[in-house]
Protein backbone atom coordinates (compact mmCIF):
# COMPACT_ATOMS: atom_id res chain seq x y z
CA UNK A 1 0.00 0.00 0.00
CA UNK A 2 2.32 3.08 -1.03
CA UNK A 3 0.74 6.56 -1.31
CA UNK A 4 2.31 9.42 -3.13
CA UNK A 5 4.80 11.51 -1.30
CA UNK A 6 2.78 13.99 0.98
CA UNK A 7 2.64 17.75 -0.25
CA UNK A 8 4.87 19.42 1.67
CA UNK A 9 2.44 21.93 2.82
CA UNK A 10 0.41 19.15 4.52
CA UNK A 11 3.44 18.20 6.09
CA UNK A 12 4.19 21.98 7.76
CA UNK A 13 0.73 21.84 9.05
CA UNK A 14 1.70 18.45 11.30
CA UNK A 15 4.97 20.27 12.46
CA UNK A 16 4.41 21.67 16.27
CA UNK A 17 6.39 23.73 18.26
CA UNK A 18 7.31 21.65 21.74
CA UNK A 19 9.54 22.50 24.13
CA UNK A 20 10.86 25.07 22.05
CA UNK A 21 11.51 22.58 19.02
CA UNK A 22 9.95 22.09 15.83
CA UNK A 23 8.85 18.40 16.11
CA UNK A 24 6.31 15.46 14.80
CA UNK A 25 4.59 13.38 16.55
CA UNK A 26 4.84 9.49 15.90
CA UNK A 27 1.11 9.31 15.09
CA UNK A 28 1.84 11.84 12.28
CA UNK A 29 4.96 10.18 11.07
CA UNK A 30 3.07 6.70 11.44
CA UNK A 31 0.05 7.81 9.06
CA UNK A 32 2.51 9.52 6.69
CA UNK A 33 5.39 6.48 6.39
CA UNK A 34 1.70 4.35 6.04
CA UNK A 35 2.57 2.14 9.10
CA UNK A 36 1.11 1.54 12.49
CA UNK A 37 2.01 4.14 15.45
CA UNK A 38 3.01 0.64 17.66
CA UNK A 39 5.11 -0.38 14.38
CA UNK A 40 7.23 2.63 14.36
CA UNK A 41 7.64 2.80 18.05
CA UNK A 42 8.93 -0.93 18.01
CA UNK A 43 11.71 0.11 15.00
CA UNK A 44 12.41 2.78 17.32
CA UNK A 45 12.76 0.82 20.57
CA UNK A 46 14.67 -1.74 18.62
CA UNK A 47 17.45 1.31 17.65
CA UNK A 48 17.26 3.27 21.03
CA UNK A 49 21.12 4.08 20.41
CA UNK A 50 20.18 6.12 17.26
CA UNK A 51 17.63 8.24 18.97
CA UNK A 52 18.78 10.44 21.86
CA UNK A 53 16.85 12.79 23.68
CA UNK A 54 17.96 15.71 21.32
CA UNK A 55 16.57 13.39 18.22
CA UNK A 56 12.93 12.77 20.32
CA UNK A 57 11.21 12.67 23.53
CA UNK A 58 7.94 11.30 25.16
CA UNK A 59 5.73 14.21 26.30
CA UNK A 60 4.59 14.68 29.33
CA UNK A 61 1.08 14.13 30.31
CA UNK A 62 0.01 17.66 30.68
CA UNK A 63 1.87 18.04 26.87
CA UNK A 64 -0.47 14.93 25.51
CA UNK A 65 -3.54 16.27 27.15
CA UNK A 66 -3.12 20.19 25.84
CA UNK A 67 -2.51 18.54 22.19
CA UNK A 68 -5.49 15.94 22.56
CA UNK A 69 -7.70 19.20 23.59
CA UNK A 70 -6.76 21.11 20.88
CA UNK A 71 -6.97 18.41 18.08
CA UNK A 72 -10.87 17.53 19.73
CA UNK A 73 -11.27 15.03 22.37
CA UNK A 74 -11.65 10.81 22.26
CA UNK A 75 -13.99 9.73 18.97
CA UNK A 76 -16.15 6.86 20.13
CA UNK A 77 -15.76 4.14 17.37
CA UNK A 78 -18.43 1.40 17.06
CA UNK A 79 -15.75 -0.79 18.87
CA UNK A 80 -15.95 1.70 22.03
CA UNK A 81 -12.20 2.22 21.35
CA UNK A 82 -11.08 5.92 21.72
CA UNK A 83 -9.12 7.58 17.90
CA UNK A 84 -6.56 8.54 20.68
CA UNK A 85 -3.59 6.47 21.86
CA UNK A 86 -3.58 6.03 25.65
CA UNK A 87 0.08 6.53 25.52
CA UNK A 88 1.64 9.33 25.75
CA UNK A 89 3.01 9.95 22.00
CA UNK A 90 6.53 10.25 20.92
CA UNK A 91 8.10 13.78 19.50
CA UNK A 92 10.33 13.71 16.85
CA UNK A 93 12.74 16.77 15.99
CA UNK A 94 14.26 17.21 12.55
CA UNK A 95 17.13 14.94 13.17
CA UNK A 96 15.37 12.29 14.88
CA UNK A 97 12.66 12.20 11.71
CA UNK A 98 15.88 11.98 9.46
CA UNK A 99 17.30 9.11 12.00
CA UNK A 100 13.55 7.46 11.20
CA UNK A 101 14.76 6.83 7.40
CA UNK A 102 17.33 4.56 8.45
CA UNK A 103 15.12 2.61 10.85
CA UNK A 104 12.10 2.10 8.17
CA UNK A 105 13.79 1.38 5.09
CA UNK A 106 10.63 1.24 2.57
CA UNK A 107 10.24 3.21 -0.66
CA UNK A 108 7.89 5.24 0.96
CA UNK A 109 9.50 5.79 3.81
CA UNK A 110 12.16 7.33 2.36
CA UNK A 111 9.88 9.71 -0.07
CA UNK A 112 8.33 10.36 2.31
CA UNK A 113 11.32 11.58 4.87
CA UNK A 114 12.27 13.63 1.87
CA UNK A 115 9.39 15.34 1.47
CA UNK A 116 9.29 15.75 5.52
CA UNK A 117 12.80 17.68 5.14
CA UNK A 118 12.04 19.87 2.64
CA UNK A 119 8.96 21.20 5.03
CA UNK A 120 11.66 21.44 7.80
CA UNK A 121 13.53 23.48 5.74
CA UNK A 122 10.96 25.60 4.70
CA UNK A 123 10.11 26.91 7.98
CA UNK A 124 13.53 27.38 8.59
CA UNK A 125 13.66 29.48 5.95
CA UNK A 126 10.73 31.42 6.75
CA UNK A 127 11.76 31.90 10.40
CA UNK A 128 14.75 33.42 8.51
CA UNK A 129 13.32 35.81 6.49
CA UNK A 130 11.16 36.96 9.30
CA UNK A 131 13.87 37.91 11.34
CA UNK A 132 15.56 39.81 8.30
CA UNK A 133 12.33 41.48 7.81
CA UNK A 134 12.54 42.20 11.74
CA UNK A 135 15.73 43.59 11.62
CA UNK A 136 15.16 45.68 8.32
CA UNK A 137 11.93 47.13 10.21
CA UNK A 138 14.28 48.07 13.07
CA UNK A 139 16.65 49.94 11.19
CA UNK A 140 13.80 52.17 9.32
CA UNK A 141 12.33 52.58 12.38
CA UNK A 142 15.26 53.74 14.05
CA UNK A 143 16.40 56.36 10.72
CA UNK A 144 13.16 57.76 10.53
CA UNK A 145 12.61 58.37 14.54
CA UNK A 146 15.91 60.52 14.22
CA UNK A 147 15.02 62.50 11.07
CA UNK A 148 11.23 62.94 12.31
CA UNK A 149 12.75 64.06 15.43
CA UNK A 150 13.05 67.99 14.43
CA UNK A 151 9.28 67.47 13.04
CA UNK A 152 7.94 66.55 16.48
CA UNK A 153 9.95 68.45 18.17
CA UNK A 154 9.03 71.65 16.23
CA UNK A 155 5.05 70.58 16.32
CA UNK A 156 5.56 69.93 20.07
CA UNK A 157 6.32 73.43 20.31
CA UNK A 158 3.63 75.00 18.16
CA UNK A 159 1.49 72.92 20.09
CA UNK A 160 2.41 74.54 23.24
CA UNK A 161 0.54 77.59 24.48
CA UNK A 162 1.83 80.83 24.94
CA UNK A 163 2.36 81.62 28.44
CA UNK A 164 0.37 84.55 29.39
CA UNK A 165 1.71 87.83 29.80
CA UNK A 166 3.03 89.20 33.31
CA UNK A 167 0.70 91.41 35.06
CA UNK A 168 2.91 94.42 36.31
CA UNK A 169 2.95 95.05 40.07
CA UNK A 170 2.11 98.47 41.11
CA UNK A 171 0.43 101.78 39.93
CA UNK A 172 -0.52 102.04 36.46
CA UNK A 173 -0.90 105.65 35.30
CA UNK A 174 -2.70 106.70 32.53
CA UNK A 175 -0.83 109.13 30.24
């Protein structure tokens, strides 16, 4: 059963921000290699030396319960089985996805790793240009506070009123 390689769009939408890290989670990665979640966390158990806790991590309950509220609760199946895993999923960063291609060594496996590494490096991209666009947005801001300067500074004082004219103390003749 091999699928197409996933638009790489589709594949940014499944990337989440965890602990600070891009990441995917093994259900994501499971549905997208076209293999069972348990099936990829066996491959993974089975090479534990190839997937340190910089390459993925198990969230924490609190983690698994703020994604499973956001992505809508348990779906009742006819079978009374929950969509939802009861185990706390897996989180993948970039280099633990690209570790995944050597573990699960089918065709689409690996078109499908490719395609996840483009998206990776798409948003990293993006993140880029943001921050050039951040910085560039800085910089004008900064030149046109200082030429604009004189401007407010000269409307400031048009703006403020006149103060009012001594009264003179003492007799005032009238000539």
């Amino acid at each position: 059963m091999e699928s197409k390689p996933q638009d790489t769009r589709a594949i940014e939408s499944r990337i989440l921000v965890l602990r600070g890290q891009r990441v995917m989670l093994d259900a994501d990665l499971a549905q997208l290699y076209g293999v069972k979640v348990k099936a990829l966390n066996q491959a993974v158990r089975r090479n534990a030396d190839r997937f340190p806790d910089d390459f993925m991590f198990q969230l924490e309950s609190d983690e698994a319960d703020s994604l499973r509220s956001q992505f809508v609760t348990l779906d009742a199946a006819a079978s009374r089985r929950g969509r939802h895993s009861k185990y706390r999923p897996y989180a993948f960063t970039e280099q633990g996805v690209a570790m995944l291609s050597s573990v699960l060594k089918s065709k689409q496996a690996v078109r499908v790793n490719v395609e996840i590494m483009r998206a990776f490096v798409r948003l990293r991209a993006l993140i880029g240009e943001n921050r050039e666009l951040a910085r560039r947005l800085d910089a004008l801001e900064a030149k046109y506070d200082r030429q604009f300067k004189v401007v407010f500074d000269a409307m400031r004082e048009l703006m403020t009123p006149a103060a009012p004219p001594k009264r003179r103390i003492g007799f005032v003749t009238q000539n």
